[in-house]
C-alpha atoms as a PDB file:
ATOM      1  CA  UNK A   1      -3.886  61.830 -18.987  1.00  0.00           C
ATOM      2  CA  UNK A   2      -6.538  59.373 -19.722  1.00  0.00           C
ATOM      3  CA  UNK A   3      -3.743  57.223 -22.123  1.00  0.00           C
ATOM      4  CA  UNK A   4      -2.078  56.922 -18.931  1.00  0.00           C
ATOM      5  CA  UNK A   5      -4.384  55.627 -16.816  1.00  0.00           C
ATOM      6  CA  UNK A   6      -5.565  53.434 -19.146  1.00  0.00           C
ATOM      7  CA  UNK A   7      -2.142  51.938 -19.654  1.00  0.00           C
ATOM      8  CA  UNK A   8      -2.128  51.627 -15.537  1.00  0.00           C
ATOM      9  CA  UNK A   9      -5.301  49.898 -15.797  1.00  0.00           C
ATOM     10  CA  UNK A  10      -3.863  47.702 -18.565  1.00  0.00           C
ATOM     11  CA  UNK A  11      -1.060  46.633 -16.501  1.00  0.00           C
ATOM     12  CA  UNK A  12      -2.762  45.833 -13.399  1.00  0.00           C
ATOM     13  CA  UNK A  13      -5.194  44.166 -15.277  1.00  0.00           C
ATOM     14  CA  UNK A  14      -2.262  41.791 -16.435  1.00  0.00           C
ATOM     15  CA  UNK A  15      -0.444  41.276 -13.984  1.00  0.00           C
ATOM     16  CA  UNK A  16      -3.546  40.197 -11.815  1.00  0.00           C
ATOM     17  CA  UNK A  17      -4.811  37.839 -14.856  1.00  0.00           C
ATOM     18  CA  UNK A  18      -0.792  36.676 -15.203  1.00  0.00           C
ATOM     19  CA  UNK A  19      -1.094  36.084 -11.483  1.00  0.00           C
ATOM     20  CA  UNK A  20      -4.014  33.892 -11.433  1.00  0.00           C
ATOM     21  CA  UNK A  21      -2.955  31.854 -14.210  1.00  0.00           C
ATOM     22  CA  UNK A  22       0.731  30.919 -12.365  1.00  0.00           C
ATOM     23  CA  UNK A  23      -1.174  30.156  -9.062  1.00  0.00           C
ATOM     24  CA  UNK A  24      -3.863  28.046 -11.033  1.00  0.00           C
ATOM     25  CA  UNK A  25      -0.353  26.148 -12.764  1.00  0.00           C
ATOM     26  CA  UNK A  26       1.573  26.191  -9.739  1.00  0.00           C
ATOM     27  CA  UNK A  27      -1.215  25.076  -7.625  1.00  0.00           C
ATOM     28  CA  UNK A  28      -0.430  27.440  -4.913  1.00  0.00           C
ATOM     29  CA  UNK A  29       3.512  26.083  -4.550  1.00  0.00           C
ATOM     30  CA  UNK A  30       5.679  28.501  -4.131  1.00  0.00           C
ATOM     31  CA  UNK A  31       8.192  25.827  -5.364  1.00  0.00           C
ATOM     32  CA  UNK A  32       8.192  23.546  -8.243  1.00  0.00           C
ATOM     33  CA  UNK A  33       8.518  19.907  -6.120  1.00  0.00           C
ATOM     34  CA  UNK A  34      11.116  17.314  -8.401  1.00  0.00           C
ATOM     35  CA  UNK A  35      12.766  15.344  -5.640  1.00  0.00           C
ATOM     36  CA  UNK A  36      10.445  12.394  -4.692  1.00  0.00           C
ATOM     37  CA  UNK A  37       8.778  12.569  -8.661  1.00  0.00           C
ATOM     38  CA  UNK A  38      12.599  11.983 -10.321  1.00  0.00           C
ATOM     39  CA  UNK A  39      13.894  10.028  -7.785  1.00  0.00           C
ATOM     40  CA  UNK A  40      15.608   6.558  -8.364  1.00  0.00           C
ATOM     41  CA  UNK A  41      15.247   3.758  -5.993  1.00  0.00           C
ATOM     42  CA  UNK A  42      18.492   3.413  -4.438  1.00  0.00           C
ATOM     43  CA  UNK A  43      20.091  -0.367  -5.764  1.00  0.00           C
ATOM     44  CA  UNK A  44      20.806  -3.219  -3.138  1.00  0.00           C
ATOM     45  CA  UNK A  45      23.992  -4.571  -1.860  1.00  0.00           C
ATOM     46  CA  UNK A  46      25.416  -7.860  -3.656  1.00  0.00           C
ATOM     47  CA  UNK A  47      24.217 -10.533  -1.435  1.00  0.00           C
ATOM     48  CA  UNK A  48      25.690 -13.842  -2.768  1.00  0.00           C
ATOM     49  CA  UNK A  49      24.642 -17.418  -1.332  1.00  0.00           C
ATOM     50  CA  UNK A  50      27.806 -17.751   0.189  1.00  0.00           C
ATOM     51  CA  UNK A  51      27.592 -14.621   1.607  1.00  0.00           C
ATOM     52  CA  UNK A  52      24.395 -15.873   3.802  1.00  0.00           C
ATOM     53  CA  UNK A  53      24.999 -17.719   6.710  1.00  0.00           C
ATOM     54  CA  UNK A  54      21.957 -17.602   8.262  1.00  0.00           C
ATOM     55  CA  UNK A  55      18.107 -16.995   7.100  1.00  0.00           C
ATOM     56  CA  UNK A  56      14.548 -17.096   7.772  1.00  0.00           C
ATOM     57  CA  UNK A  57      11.325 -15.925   5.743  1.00  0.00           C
ATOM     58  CA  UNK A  58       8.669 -14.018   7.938  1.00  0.00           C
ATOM     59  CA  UNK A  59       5.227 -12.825   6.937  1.00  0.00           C
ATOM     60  CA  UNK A  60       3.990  -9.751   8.755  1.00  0.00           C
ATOM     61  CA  UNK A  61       0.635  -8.534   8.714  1.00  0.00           C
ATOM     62  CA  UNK A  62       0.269  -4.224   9.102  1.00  0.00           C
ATOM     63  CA  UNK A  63      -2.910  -2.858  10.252  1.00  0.00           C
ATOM     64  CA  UNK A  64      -3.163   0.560   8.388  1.00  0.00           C
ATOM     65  CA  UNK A  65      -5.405   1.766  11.142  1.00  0.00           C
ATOM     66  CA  UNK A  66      -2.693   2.061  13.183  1.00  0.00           C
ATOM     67  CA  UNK A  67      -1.771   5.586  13.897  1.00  0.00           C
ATOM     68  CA  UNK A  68       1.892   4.917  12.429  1.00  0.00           C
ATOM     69  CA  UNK A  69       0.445   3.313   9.181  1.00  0.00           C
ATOM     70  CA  UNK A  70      -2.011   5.862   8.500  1.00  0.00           C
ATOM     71  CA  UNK A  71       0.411   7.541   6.164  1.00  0.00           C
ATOM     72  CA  UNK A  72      -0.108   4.376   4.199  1.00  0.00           C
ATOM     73  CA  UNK A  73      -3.886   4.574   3.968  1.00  0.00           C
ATOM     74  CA  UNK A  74      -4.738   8.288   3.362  1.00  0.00           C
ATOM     75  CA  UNK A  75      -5.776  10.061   1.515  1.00  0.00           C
ATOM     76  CA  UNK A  76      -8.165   7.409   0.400  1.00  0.00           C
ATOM     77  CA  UNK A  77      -8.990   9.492  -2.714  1.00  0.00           C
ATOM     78  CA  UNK A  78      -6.219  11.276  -4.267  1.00  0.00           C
ATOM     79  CA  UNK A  79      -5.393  14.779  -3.510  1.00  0.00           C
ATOM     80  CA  UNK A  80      -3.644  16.744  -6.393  1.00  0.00           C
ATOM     81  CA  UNK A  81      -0.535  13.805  -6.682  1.00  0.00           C
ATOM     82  CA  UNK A  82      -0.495  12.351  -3.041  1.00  0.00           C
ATOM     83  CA  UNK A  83      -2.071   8.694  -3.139  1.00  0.00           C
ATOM     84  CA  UNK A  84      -1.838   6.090  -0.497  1.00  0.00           C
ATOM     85  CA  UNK A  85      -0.246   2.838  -1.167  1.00  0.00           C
ATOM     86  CA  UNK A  86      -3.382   1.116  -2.562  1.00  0.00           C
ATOM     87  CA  UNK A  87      -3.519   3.604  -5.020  1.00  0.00           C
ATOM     88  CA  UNK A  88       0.157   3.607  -6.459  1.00  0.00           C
ATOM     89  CA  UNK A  89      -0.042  -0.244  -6.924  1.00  0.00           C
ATOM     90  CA  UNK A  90      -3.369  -0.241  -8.543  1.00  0.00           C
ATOM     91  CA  UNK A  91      -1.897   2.524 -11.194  1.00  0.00           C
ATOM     92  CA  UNK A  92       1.630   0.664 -11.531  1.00  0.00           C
ATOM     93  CA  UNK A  93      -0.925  -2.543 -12.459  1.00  0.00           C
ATOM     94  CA  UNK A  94      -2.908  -0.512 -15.221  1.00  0.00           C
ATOM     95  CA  UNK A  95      -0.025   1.044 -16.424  1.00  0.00           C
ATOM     96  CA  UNK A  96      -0.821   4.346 -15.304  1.00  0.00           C
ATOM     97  CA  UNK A  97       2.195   5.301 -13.097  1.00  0.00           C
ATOM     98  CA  UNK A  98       4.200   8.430 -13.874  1.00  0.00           C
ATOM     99  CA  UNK A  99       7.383   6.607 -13.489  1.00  0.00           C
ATOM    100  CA  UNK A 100       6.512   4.281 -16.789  1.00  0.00           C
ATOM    101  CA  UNK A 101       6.499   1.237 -14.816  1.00  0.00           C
ATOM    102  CA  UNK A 102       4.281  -1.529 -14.829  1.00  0.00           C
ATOM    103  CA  UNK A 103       3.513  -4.484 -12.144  1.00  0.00           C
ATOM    104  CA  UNK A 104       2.627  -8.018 -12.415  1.00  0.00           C
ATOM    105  CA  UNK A 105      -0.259  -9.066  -9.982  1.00  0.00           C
ATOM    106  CA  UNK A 106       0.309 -12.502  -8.708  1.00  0.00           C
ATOM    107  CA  UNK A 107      -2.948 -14.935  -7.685  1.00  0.00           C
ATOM    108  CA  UNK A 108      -3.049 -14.389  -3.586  1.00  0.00           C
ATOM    109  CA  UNK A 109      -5.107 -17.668  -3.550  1.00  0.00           C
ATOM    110  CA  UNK A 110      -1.469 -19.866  -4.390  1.00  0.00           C
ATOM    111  CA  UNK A 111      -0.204 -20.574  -0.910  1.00  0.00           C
ATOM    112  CA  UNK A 112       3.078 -22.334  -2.031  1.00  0.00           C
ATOM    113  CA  UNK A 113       4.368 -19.390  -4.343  1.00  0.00           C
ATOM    114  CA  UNK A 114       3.098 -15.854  -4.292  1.00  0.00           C
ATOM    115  CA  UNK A 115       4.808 -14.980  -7.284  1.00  0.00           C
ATOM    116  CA  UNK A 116       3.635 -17.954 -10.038  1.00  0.00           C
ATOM    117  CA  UNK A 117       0.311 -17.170 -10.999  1.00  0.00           C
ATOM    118  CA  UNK A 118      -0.317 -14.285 -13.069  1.00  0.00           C
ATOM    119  CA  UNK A 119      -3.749 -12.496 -12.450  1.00  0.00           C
ATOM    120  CA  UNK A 120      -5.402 -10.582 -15.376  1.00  0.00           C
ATOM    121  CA  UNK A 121      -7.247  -7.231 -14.813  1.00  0.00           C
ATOM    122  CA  UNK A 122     -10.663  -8.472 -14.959  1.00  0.00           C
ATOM    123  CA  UNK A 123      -9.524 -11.051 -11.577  1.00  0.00           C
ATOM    124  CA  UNK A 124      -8.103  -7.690  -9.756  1.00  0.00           C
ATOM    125  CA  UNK A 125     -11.430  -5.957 -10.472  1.00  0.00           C
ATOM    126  CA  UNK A 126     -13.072  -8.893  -9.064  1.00  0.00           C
ATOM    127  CA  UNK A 127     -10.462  -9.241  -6.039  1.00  0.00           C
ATOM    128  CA  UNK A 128     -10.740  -5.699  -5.164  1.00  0.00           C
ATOM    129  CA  UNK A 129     -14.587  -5.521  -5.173  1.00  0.00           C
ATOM    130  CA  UNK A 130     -15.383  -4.119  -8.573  1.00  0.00           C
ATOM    131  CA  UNK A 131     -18.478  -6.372  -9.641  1.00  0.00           C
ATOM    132  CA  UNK A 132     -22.254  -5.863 -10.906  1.00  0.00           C
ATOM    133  CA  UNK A 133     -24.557  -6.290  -7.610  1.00  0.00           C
ATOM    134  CA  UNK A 134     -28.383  -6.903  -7.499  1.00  0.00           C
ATOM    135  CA  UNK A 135     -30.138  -5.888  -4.701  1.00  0.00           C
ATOM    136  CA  UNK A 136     -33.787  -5.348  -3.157  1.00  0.00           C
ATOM    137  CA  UNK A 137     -34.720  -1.844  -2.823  1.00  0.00           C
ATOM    138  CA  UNK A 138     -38.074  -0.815  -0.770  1.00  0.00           C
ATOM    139  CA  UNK A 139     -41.172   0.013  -3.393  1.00  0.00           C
ATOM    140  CA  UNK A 140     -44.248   0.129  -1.495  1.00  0.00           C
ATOM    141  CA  UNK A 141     -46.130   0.396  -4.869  1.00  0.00           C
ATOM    142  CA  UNK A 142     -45.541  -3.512  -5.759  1.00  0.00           C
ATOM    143  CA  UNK A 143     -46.912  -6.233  -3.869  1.00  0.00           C
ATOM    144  CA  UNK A 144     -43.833  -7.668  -2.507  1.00  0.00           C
ATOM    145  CA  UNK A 145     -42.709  -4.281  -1.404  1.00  0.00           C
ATOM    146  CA  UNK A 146     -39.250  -4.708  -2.573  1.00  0.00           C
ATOM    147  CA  UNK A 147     -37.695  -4.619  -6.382  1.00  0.00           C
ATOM    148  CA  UNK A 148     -34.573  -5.538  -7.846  1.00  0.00           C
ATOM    149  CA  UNK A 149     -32.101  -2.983  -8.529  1.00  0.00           C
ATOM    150  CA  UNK A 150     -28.528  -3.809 -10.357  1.00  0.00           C
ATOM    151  CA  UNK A 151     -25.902  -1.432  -9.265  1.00  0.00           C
ATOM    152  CA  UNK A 152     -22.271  -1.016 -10.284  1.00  0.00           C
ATOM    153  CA  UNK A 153     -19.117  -1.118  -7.186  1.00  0.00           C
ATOM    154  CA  UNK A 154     -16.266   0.011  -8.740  1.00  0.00           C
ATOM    155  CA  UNK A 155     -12.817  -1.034  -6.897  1.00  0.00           C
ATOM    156  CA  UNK A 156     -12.771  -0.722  -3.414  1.00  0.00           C
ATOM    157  CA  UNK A 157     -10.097   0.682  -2.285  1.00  0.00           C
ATOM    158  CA  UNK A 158     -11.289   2.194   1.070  1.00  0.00           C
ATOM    159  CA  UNK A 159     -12.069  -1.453   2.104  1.00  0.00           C
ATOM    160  CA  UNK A 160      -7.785  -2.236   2.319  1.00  0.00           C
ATOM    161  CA  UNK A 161      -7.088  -1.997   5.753  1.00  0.00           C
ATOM    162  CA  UNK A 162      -4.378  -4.416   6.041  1.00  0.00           C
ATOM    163  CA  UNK A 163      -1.187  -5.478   3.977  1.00  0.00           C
ATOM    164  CA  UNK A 164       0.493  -8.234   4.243  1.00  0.00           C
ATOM    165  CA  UNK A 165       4.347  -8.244   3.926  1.00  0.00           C
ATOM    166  CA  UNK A 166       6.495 -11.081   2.984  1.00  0.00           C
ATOM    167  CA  UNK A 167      10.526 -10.638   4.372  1.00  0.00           C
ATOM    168  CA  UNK A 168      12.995 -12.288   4.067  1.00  0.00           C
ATOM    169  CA  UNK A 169      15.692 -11.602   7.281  1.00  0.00           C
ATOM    170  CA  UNK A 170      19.258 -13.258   6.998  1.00  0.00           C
ATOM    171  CA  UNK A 171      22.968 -12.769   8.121  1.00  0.00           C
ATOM    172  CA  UNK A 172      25.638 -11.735   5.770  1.00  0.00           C
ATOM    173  CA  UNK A 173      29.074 -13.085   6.984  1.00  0.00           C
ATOM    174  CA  UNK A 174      30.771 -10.665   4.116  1.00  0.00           C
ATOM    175  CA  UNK A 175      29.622  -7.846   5.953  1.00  0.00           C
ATOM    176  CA  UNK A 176      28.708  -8.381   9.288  1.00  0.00           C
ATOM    177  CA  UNK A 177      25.074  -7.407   8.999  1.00  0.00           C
ATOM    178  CA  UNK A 178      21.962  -8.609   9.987  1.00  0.00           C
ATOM    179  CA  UNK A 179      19.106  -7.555   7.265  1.00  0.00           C
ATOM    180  CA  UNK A 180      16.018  -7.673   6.506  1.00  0.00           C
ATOM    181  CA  UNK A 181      14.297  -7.382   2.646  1.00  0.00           C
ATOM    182  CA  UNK A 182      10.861  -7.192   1.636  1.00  0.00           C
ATOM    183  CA  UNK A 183      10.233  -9.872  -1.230  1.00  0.00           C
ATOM    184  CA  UNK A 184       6.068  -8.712  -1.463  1.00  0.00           C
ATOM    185  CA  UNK A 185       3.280  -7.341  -0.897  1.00  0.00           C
ATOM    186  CA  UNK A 186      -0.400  -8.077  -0.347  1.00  0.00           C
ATOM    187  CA  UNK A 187      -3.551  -6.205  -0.084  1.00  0.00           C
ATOM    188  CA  UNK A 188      -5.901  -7.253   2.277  1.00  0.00           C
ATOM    189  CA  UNK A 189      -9.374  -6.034   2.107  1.00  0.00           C
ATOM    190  CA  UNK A 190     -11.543  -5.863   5.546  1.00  0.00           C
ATOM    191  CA  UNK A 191     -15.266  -5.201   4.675  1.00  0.00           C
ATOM    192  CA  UNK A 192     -18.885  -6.382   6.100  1.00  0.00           C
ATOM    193  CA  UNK A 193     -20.577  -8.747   4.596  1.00  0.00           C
ATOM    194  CA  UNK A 194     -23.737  -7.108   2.665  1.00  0.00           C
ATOM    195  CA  UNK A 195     -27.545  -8.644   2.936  1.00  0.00           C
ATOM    196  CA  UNK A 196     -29.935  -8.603   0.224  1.00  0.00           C
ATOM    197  CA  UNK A 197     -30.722  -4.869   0.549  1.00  0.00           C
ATOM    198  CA  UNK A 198     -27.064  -4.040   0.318  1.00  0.00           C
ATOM    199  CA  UNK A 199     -26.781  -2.662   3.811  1.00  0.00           C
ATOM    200  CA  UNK A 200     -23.860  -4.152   5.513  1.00  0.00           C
ATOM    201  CA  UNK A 201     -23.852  -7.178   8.328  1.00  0.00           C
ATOM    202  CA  UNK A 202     -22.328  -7.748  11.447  1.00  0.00           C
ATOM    203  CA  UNK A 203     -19.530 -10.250   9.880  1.00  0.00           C
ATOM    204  CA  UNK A 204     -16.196  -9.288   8.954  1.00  0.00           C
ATOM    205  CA  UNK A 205     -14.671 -10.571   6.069  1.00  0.00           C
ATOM    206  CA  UNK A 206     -10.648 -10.399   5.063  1.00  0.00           C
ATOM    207  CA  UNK A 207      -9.428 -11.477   1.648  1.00  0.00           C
ATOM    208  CA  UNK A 208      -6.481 -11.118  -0.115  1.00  0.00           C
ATOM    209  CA  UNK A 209      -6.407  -9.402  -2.687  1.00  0.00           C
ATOM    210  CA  UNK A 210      -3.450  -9.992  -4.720  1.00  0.00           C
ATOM    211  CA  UNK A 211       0.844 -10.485  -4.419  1.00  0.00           C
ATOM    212  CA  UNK A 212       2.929  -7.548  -6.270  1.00  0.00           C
ATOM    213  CA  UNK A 213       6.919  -8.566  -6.245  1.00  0.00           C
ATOM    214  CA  UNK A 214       8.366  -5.930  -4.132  1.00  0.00           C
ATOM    215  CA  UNK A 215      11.702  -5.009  -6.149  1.00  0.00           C
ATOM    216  CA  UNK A 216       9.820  -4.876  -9.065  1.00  0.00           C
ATOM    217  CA  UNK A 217       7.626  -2.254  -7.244  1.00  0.00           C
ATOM    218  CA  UNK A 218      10.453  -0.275  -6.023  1.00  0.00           C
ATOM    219  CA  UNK A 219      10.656   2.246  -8.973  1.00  0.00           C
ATOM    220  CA  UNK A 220       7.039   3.460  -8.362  1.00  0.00           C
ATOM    221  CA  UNK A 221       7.123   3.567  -5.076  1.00  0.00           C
ATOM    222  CA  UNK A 222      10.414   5.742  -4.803  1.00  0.00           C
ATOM    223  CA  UNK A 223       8.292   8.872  -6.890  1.00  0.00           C
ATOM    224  CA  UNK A 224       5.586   8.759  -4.853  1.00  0.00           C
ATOM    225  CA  UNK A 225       5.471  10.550  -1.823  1.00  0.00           C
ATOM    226  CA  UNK A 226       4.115   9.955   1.741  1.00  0.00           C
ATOM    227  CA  UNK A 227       2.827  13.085   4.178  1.00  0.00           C
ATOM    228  CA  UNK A 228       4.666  14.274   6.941  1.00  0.00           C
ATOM    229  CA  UNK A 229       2.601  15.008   9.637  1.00  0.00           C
ATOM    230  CA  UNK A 230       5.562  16.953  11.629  1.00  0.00           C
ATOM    231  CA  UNK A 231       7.135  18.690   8.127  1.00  0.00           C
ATOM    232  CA  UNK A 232       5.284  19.334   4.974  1.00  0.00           C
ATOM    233  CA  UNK A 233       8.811  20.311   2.926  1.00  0.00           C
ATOM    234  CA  UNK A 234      10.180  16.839   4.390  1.00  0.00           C
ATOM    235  CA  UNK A 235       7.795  14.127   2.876  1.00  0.00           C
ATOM    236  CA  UNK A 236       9.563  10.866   1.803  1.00  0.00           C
ATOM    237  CA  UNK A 237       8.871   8.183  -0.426  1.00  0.00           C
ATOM    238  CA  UNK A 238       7.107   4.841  -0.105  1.00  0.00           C
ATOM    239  CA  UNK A 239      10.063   3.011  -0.954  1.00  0.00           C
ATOM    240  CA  UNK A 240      11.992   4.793   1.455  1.00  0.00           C
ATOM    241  CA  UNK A 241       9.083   4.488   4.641  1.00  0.00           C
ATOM    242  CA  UNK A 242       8.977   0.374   3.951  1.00  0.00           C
ATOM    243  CA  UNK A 243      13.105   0.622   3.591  1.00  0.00           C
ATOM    244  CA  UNK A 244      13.738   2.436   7.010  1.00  0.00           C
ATOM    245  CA  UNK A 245      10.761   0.462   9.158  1.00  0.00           C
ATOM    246  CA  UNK A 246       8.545   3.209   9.752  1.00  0.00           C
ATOM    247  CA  UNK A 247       5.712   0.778   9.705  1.00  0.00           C
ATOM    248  CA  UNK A 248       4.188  -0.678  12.981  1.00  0.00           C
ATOM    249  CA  UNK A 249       3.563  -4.811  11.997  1.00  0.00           C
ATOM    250  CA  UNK A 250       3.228  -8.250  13.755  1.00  0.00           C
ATOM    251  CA  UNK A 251       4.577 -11.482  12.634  1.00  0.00           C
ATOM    252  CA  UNK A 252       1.880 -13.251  11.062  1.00  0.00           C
ATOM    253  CA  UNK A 253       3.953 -16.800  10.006  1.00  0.00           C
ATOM    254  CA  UNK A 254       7.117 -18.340   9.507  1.00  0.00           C
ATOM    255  CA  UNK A 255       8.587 -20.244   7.494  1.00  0.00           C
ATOM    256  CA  UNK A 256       8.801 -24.081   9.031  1.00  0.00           C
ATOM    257  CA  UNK A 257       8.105 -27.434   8.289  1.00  0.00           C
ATOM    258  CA  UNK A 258       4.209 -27.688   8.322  1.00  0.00           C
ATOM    259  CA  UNK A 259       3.800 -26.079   4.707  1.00  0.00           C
ATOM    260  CA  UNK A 260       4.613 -22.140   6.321  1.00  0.00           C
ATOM    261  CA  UNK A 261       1.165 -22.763   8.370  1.00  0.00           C
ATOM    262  CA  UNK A 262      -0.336 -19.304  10.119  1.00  0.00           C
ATOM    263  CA  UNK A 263       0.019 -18.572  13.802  1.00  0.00           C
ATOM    264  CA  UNK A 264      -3.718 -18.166  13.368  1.00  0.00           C
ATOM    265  CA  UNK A 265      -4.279 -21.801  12.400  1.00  0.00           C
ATOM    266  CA  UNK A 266      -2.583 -23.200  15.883  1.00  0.00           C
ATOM    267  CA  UNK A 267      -3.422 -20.265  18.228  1.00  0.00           C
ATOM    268  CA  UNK A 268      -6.059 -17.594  18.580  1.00  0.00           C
ATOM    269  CA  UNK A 269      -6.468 -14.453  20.779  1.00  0.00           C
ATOM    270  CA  UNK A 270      -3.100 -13.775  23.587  1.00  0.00           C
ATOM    271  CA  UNK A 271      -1.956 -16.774  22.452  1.00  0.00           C
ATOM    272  CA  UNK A 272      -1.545 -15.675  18.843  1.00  0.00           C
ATOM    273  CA  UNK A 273      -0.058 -12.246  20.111  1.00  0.00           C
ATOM    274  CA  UNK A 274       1.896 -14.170  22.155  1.00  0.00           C
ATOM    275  CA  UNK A 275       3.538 -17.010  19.494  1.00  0.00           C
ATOM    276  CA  UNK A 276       3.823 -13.999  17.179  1.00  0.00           C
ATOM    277  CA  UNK A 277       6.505 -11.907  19.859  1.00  0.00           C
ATOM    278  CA  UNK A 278       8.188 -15.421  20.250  1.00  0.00           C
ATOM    279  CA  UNK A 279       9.205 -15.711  16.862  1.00  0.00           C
ATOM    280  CA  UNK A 280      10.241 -11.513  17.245  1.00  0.00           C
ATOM    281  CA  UNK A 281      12.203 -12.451  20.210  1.00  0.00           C
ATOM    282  CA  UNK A 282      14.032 -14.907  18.255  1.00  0.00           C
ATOM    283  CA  UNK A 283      15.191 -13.027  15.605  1.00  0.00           C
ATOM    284  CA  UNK A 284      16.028 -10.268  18.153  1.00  0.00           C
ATOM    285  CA  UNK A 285      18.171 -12.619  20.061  1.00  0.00           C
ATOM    286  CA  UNK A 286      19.944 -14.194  17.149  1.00  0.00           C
ATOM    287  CA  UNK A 287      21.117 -11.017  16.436  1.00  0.00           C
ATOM    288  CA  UNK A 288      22.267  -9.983  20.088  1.00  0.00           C
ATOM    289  CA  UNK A 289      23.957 -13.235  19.957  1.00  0.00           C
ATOM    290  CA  UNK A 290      26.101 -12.704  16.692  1.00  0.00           C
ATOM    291  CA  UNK A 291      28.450  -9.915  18.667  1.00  0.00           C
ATOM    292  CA  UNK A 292      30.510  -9.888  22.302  1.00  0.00           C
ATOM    293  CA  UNK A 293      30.575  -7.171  24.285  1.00  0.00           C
END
């Protein structure tokens, strides 16, 4: 009698300890998720010069505080393998990505040619806020009632609140479509400038941060996933969000003949918003204009 409830005790015993382990592995899935991690971006049509009849290079600028980016910007810190965007190009830069691949960080400072000057890792520390900061701190037991105090910011990646896309939009004859690609990316970090005491000031700074070649960044951003607010078994990948437009964005410059200046440079406020729908407008219309009905 006692053999037998010792060898019930046993089991339950077990089976509880065997249960705790697969939920500690598992992570509380009740599925083992494989299709964003081993998927493959999916390749581009052929587009040959000849094929293009028509094209124009447009550089839009997405605020990720926008309620349709957020998916973009959170979580801010990782949460078991979800990262937001920041995050996946930063470990596709140090080699870190699960995929295996790397990406080359161009210089965001070379306005002719995103995608000429390499940047090393020490300049992407530096462009994303990682430095070694001095500032005062109160001491009341010194006579100038403040001392020195070196402190370490690593990367700040909370302080990307913009990106800035580069696309290229042109007509292919051979098909009969209208397209758009995006040729890059940008990082653009929005942060307060910080006084002496490192407490931050009433002026806003943006800088960009650096250029990452968007088909080059295509493999790591197809096995990383994006939340679903509406479906949490129906999450799809960053390559597949920036693919299908579900990004809110405004045209931030054209290509033209004054060096590809900003809208910002020539107009400010409305009249910005306004200059920036214009050029929308136009490639709306062009394609309207391309069919009879």
């Amino acid at each position: 009698m006692r053999k037998t409830i010792l060898v019930k005790y046993l089991v339950i015993v077990f089976a509880m300890a065997f249960s705790a382990a697969m939920a500690q592995d598992n992570q509380v899935e009740v599925y083992e998720k494989i299709h964003i991690p081993l998927k493959k971006p999916i390749p581009y049509t052929y587009v040959g010069e000849s094929d293009v009849m028509w094209a124009k290079i447009v550089w839009r600028m997405v605020d990720l505080r926008e309620k349709m980016n957020l998916p973009l910007y959170y979580p801010i810190a990782p949460i078991d393998n979800r990262k937001n965007l920041v995050g996946v190009l930063l470990d596709g830069i140090d080699g870190k990505s699960e995929s295996g691949s790397t990406l080359t960080a161009y210089d965001a400072n070379d306005e002719k040619n995103e995608f000429k000057v390499k940047m090393t890792k020490e300049a992407i520390d530096l462009a994303m806020g990682k430095e070694t900061k001095t500032i005062k701190v109160e001491d009341p037991s010194v006579p100038e009632g403040f001392v020195e105090k070196t402190v370490e910011l690593d990367r700040q990646v909370d302080q990307v609140k913009k990106i800035l896309l580069k696309e290229k939009w042109y007509f292919d004859k051979t098909r009969s479509v209208f397209e758009v690609r995006i040729i890059g990316i940008c990082p653009i970090r929005v942060y307060n400038r910080l006084d002496d005491q490192g407490n931050p000031m009433d002026e806003v700074l943006m800088k960009q941060a650096f250029w990452i070649y968007y088909p080059e960044a295509r493999p790591i951003l197809t096995s990383h996933e994006v939340y679903n607010r509406f479906n949490d078994a129906q999450h799809v990948s960053y390559d597949d969000l920036f693919m299908q437009r579900r990004f809110a964005g405004y045209i931030f410059k054209e290509s033209n003949e004054y060096e590809n200046r900003a809208i910002s440079t020539y107009a400010t406020g409305m009249d910005a918003l306004y200059e920036s729908e214009k050029v929308k407008e136009y490639l709306f219309n062009l394609e309207h204009d391309l069919w009879e009905y």
